[in-house]
PDB file of N, CA and C in Angstrom:
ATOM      1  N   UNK A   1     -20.388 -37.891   7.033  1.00  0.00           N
ATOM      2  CA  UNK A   1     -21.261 -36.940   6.358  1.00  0.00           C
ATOM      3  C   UNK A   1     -21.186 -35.582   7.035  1.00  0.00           C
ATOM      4  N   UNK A   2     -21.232 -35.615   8.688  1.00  0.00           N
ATOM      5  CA  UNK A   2     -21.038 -34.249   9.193  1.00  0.00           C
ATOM      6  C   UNK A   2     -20.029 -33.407   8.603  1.00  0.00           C
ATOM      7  N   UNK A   3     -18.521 -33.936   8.189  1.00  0.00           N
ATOM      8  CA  UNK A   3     -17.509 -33.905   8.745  1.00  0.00           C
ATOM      9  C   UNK A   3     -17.263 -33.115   7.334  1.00  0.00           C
ATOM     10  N   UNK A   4     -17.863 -33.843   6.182  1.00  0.00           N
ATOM     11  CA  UNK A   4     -18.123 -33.125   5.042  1.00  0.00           C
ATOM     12  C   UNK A   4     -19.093 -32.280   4.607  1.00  0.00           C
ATOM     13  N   UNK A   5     -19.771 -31.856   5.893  1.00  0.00           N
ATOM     14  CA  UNK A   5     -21.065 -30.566   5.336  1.00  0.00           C
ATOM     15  C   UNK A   5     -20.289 -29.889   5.958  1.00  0.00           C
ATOM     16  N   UNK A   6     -19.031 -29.555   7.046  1.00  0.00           N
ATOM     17  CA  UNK A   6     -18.377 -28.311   7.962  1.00  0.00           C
ATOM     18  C   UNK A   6     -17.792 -28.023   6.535  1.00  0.00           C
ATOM     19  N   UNK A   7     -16.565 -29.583   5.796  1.00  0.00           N
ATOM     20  CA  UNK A   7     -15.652 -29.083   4.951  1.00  0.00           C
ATOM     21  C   UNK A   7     -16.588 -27.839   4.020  1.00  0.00           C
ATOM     22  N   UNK A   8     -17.409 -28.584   3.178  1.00  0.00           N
ATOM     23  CA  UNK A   8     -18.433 -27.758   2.290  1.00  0.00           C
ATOM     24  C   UNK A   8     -19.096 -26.409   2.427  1.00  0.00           C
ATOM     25  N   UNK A   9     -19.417 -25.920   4.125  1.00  0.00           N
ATOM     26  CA  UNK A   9     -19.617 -24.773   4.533  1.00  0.00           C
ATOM     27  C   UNK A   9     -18.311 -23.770   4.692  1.00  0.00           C
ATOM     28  N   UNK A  10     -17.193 -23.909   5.500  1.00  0.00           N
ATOM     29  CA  UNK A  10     -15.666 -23.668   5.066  1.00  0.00           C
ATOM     30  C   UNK A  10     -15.257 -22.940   3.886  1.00  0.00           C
ATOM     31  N   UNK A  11     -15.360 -24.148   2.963  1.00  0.00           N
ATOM     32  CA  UNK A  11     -15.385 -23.557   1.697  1.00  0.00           C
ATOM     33  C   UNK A  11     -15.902 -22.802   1.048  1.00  0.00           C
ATOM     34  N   UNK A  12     -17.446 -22.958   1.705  1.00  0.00           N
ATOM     35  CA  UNK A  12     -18.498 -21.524   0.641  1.00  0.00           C
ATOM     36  C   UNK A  12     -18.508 -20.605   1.259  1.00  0.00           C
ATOM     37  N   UNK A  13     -17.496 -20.306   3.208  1.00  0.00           N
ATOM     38  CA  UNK A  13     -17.923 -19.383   3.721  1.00  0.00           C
ATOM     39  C   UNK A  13     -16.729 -18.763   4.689  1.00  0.00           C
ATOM     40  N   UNK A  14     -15.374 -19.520   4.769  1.00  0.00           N
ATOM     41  CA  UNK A  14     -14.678 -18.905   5.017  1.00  0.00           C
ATOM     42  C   UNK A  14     -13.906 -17.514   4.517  1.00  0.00           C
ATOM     43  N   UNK A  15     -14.164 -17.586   3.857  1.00  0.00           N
ATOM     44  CA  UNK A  15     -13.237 -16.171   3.253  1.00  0.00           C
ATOM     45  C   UNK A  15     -14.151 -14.878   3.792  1.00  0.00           C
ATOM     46  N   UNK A  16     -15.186 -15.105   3.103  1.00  0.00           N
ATOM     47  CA  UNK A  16     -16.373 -14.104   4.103  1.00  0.00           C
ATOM     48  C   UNK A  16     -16.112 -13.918   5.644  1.00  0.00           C
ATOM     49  N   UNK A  17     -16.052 -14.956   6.370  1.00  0.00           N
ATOM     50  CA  UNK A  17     -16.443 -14.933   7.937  1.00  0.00           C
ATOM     51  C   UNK A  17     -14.614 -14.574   7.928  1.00  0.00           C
ATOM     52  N   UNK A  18     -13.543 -14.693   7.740  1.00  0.00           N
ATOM     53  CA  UNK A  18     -11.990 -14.227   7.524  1.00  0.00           C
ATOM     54  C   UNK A  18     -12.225 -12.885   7.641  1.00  0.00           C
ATOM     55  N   UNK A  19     -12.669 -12.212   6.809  1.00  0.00           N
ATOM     56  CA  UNK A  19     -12.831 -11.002   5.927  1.00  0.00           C
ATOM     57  C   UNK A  19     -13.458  -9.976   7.576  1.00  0.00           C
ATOM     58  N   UNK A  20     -14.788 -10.500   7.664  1.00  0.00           N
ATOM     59  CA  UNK A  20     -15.190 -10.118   8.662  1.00  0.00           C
ATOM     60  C   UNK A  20     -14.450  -9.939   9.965  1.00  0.00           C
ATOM     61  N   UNK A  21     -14.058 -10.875  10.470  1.00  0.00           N
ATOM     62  CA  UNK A  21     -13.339 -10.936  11.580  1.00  0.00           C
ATOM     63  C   UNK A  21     -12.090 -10.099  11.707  1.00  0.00           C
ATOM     64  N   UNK A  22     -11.393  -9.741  10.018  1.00  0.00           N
ATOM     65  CA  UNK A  22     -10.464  -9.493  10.057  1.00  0.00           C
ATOM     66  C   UNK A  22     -10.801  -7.945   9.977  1.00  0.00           C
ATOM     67  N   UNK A  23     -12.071  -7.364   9.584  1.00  0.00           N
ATOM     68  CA  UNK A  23     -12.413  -5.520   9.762  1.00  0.00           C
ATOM     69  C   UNK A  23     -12.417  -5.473  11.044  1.00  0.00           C
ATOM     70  N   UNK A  24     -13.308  -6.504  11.972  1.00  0.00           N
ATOM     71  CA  UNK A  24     -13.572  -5.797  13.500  1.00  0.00           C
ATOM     72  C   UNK A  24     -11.936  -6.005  14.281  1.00  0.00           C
ATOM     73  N   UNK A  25     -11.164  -6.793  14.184  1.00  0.00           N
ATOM     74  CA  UNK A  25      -9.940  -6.346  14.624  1.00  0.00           C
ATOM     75  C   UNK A  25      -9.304  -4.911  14.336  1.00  0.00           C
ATOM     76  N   UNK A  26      -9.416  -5.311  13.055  1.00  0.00           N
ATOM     77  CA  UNK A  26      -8.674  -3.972  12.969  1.00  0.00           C
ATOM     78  C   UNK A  26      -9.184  -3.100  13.335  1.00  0.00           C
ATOM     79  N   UNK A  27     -10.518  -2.620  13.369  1.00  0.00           N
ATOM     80  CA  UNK A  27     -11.167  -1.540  14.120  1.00  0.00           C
ATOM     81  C   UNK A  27     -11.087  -1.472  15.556  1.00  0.00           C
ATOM     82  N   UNK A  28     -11.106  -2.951  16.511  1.00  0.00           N
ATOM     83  CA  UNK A  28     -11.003  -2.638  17.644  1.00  0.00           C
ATOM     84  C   UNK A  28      -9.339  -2.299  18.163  1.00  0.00           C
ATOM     85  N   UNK A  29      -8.400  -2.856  17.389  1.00  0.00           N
ATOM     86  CA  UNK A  29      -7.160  -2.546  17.571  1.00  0.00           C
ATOM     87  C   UNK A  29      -6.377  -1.363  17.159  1.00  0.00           C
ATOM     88  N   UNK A  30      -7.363  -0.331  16.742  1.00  0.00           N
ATOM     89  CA  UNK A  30      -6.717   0.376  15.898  1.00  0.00           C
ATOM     90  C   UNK A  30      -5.721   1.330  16.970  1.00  0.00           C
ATOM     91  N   UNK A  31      -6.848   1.891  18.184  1.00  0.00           N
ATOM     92  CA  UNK A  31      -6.203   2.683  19.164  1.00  0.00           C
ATOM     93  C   UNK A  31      -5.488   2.100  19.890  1.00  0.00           C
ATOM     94  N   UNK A  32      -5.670   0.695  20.205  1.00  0.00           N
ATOM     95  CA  UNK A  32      -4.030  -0.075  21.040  1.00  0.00           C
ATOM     96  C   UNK A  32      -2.975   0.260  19.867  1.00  0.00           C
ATOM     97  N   UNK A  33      -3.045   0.203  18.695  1.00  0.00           N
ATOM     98  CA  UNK A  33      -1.911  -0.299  17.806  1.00  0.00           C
ATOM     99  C   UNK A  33      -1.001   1.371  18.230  1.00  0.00           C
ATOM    100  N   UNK A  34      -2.177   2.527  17.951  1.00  0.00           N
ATOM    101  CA  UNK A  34      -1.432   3.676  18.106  1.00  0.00           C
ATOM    102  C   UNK A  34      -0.284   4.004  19.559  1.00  0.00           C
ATOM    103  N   UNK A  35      -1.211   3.544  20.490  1.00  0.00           N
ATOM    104  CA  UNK A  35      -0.545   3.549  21.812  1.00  0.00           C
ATOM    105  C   UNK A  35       1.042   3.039  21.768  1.00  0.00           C
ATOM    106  N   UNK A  36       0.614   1.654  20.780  1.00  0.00           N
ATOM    107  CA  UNK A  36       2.118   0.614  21.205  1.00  0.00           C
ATOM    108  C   UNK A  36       3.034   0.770  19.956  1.00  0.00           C
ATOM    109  N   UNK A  37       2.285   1.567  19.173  1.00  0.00           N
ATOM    110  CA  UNK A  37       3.490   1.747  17.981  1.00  0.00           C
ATOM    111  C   UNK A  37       5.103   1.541  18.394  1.00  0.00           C
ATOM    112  N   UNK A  38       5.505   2.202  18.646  1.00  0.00           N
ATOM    113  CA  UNK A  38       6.879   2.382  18.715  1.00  0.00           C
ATOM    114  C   UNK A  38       7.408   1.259  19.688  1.00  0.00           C
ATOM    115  N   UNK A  39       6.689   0.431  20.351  1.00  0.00           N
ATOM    116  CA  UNK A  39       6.892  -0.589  21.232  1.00  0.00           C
ATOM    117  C   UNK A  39       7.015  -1.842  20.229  1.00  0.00           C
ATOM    118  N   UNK A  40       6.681  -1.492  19.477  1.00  0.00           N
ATOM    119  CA  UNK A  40       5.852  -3.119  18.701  1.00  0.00           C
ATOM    120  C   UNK A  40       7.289  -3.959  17.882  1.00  0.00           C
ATOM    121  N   UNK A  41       7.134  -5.281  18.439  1.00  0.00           N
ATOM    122  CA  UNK A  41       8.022  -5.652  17.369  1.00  0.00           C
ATOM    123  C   UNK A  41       7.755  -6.565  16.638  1.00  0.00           C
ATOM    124  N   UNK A  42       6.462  -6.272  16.184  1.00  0.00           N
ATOM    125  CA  UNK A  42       6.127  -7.379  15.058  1.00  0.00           C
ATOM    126  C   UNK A  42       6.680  -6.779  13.518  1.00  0.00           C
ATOM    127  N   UNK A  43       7.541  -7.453  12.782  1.00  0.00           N
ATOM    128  CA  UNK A  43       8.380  -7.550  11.507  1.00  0.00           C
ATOM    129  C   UNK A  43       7.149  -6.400  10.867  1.00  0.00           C
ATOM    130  N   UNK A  44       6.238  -6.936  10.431  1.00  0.00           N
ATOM    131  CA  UNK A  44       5.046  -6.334   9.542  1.00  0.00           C
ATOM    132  C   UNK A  44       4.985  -4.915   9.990  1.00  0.00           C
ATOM    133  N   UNK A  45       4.520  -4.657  11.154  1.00  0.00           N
ATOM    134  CA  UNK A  45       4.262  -3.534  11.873  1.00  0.00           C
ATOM    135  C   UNK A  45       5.442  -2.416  11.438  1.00  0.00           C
ATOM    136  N   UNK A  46       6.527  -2.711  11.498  1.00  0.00           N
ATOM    137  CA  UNK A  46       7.454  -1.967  11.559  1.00  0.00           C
ATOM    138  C   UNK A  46       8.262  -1.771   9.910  1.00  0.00           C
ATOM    139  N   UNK A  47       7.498  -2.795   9.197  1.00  0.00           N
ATOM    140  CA  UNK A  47       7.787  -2.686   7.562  1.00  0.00           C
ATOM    141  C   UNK A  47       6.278  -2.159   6.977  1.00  0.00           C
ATOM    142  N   UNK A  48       5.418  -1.805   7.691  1.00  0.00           N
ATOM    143  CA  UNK A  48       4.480  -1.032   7.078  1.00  0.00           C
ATOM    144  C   UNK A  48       3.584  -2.069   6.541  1.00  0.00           C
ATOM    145  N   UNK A  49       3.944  -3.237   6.065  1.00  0.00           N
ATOM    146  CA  UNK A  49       2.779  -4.125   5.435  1.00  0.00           C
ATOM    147  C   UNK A  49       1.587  -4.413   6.777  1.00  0.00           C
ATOM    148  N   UNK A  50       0.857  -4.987   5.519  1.00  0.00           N
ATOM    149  CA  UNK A  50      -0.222  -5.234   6.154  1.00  0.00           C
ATOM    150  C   UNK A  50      -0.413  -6.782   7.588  1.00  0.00           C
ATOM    151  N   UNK A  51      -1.227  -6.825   8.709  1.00  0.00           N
ATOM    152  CA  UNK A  51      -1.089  -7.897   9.271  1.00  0.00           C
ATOM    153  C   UNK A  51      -2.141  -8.781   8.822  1.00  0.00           C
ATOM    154  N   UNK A  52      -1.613 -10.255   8.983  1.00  0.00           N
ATOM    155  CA  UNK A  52      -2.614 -10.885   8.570  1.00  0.00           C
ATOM    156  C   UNK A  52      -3.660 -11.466   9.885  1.00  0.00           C
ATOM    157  N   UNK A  53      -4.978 -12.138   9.490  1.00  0.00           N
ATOM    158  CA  UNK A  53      -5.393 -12.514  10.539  1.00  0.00           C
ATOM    159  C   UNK A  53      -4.980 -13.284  12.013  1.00  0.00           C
ATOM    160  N   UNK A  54      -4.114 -13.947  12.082  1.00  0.00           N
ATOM    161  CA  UNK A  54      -3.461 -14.366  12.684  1.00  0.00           C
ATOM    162  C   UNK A  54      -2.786 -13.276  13.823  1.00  0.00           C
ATOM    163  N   UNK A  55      -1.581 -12.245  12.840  1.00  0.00           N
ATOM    164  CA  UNK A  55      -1.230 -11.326  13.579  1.00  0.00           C
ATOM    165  C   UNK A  55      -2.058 -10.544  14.297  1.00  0.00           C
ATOM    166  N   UNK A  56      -3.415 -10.277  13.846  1.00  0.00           N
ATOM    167  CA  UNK A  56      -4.257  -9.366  14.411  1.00  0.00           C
ATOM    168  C   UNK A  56      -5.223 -10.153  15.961  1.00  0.00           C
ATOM    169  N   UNK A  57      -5.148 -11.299  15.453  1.00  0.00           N
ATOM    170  CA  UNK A  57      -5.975 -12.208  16.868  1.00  0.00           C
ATOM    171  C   UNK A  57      -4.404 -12.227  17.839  1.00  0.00           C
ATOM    172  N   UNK A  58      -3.265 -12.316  17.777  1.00  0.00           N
ATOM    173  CA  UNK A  58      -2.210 -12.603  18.614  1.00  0.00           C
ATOM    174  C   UNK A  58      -2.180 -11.099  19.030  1.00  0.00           C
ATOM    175  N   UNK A  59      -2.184  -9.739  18.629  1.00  0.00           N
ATOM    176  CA  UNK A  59      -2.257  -8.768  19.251  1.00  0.00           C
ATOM    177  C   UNK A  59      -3.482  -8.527  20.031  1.00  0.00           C
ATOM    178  N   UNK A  60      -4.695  -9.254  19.855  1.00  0.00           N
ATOM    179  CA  UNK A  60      -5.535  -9.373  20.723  1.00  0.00           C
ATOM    180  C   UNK A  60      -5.131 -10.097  21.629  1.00  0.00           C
ATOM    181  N   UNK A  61      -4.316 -11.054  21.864  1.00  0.00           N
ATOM    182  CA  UNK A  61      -4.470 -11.562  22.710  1.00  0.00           C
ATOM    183  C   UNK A  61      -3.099 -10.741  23.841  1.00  0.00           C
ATOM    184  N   UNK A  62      -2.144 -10.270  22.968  1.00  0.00           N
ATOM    185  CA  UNK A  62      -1.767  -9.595  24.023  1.00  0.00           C
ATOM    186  C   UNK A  62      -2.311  -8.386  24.690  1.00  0.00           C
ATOM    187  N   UNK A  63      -3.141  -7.893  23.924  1.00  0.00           N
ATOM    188  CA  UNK A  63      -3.564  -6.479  24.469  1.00  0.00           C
ATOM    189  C   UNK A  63      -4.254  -7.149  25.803  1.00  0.00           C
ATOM    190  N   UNK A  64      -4.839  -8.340  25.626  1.00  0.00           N
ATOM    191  CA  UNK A  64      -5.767  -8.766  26.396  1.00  0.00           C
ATOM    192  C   UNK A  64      -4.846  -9.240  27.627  1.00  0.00           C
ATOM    193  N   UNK A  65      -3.883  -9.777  27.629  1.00  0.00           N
ATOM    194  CA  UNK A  65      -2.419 -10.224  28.388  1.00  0.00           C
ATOM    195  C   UNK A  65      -2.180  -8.986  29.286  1.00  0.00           C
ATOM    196  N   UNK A  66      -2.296  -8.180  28.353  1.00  0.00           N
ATOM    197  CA  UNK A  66      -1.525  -6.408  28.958  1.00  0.00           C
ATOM    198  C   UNK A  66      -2.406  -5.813  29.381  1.00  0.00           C
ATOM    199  N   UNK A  67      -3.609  -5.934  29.875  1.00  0.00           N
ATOM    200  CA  UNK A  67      -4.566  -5.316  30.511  1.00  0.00           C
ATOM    201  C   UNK A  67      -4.754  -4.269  29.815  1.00  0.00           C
ATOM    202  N   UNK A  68      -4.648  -3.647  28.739  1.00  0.00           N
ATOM    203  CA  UNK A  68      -4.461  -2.676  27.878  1.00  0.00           C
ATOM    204  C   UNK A  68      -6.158  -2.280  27.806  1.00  0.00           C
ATOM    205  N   UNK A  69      -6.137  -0.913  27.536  1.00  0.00           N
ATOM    206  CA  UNK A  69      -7.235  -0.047  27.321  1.00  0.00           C
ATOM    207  C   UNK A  69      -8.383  -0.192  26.227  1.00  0.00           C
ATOM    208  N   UNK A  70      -9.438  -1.749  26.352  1.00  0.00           N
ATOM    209  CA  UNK A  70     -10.038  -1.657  24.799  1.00  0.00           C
ATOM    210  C   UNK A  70     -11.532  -1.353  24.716  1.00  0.00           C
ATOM    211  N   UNK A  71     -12.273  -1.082  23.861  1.00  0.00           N
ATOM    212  CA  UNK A  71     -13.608  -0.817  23.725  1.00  0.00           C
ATOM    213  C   UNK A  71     -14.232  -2.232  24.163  1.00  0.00           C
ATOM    214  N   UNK A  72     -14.972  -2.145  25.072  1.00  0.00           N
ATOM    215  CA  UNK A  72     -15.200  -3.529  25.610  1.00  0.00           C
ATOM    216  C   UNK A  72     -16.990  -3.876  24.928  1.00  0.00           C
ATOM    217  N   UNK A  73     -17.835  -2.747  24.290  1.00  0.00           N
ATOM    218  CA  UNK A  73     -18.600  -3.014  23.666  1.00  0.00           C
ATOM    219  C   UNK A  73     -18.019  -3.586  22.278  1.00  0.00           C
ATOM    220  N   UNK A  74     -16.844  -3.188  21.813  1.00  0.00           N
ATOM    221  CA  UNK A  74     -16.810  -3.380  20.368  1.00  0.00           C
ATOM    222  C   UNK A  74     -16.309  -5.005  20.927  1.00  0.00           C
ATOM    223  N   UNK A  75     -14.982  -4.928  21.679  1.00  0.00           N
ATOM    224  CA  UNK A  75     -14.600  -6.585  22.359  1.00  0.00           C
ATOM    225  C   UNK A  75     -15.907  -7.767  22.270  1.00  0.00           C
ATOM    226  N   UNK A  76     -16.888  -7.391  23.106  1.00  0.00           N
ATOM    227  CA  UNK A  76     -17.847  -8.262  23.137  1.00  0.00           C
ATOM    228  C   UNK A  76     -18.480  -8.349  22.000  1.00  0.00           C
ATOM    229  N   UNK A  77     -18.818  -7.521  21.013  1.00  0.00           N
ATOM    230  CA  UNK A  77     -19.509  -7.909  19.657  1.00  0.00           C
ATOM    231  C   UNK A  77     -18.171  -8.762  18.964  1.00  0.00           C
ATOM    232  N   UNK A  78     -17.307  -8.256  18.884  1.00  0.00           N
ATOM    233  CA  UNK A  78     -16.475  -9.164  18.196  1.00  0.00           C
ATOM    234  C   UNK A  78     -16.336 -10.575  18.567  1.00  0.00           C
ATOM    235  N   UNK A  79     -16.566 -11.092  19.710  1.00  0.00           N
ATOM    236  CA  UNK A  79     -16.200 -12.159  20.431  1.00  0.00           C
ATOM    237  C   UNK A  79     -17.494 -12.788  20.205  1.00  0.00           C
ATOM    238  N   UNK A  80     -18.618 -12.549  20.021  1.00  0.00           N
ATOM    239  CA  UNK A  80     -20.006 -12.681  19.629  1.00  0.00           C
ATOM    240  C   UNK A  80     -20.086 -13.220  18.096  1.00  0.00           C
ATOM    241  N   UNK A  81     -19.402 -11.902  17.604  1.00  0.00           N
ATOM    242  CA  UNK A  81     -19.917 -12.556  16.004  1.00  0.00           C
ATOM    243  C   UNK A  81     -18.478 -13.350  15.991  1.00  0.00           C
ATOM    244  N   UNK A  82     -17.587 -13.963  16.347  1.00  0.00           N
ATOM    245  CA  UNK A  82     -16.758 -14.722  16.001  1.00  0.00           C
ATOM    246  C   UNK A  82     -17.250 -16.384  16.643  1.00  0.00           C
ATOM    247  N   UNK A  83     -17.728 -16.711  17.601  1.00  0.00           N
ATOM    248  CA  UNK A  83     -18.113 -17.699  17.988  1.00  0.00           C
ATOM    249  C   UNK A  83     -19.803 -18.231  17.535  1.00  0.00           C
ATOM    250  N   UNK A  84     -19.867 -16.885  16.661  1.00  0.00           N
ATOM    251  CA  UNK A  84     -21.177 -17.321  16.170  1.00  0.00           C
ATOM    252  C   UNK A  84     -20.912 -17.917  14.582  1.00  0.00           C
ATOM    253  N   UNK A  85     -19.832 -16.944  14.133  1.00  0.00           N
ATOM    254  CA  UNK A  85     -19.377 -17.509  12.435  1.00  0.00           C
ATOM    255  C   UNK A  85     -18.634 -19.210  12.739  1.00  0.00           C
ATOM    256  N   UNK A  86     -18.268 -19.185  13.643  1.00  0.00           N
ATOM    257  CA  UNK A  86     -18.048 -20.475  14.612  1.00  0.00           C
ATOM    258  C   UNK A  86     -18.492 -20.895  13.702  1.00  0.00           C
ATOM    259  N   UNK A  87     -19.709 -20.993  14.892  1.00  0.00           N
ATOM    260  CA  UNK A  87     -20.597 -22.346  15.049  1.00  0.00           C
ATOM    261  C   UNK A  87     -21.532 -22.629  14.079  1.00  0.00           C
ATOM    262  N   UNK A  88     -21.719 -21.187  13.286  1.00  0.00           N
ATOM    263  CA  UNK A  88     -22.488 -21.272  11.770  1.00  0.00           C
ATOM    264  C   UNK A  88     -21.749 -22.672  11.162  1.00  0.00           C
ATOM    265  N   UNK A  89     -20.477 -22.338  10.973  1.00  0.00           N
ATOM    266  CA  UNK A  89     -19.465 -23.277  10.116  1.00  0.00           C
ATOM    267  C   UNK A  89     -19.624 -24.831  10.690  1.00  0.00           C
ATOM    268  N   UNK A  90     -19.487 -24.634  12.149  1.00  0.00           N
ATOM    269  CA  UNK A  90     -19.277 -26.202  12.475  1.00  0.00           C
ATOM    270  C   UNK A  90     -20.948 -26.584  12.694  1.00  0.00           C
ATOM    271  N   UNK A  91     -21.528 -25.959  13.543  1.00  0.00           N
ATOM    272  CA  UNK A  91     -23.077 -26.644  14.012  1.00  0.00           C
ATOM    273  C   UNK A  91     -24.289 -25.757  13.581  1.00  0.00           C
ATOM    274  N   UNK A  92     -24.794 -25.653  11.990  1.00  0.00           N
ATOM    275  CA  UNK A  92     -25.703 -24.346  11.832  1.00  0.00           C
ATOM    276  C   UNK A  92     -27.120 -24.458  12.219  1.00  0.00           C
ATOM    277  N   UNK A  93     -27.285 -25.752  12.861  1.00  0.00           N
ATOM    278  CA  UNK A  93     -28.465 -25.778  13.684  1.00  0.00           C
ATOM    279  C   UNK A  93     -28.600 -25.489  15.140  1.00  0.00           C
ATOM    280  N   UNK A  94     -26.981 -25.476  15.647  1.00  0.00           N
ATOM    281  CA  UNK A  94     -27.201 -24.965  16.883  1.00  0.00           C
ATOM    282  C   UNK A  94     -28.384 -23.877  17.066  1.00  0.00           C
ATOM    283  N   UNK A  95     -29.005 -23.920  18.236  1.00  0.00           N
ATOM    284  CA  UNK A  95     -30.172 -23.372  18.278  1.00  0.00           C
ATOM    285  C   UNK A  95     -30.219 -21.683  18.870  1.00  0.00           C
ATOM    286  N   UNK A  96     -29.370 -21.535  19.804  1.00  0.00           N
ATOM    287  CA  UNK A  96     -28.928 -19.938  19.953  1.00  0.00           C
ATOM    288  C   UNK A  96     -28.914 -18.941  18.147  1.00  0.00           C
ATOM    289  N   UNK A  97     -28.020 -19.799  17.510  1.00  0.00           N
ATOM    290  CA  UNK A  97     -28.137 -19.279  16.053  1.00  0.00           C
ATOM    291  C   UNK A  97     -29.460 -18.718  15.457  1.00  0.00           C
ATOM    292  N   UNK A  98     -30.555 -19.625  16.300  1.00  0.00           N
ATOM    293  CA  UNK A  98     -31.559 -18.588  15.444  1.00  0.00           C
ATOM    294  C   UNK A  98     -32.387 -17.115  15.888  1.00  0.00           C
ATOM    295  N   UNK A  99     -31.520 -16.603  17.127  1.00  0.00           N
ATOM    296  CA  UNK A  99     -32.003 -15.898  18.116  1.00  0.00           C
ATOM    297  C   UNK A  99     -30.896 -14.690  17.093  1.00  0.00           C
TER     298      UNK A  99
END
């Protein structure tokens, strides 16, 4: 029964909590991306399309690798509301959630 109220929340709420996650990257990455432009060799990057979520959490994680220069207020809200859309999805009674 748990296992099918996560599937059921997922479904009514991933694309939203995607969506989300996927503006504050791009906002917090915007000034690494400028820095490393011409460095970058991700396919997308360099064909102009767009990255998808995925690409945008793996450039977090290198910026984060590279000791690189980031807004560490915007870092921590992002890292905040991402472990919180979490745990909405998997545990929405966790109890921090209602703070």
């Amino acid at each position: 029964i748990n296992a099918l109220s996560i599937a059921e929340r997922e479904l009514a709420h991933q694309d939203e909590v995607d969506r989300a996650e996927y503006a504050r990257l791009s906002s917090l990455l915007t000034d690494v991306s400028h820095v490393n432009a011409l460095l970058s060799t991700d396919i997308a990057d360099r064909t102009g399309e767009a990255d998808s979520l995925s690409d945008l959490r793996w450039r977090l994680v290198q910026a984060l690798r590279d000791d690189q220069a980031l807004d560490t207020d915007m870092l921590g809200e992002h890292l905040r509301q991402t472990v919180a859309h979490r745990l909405f999805i998997d545990q929405p009674k966790y109890s921090a959630l209602r703070d």
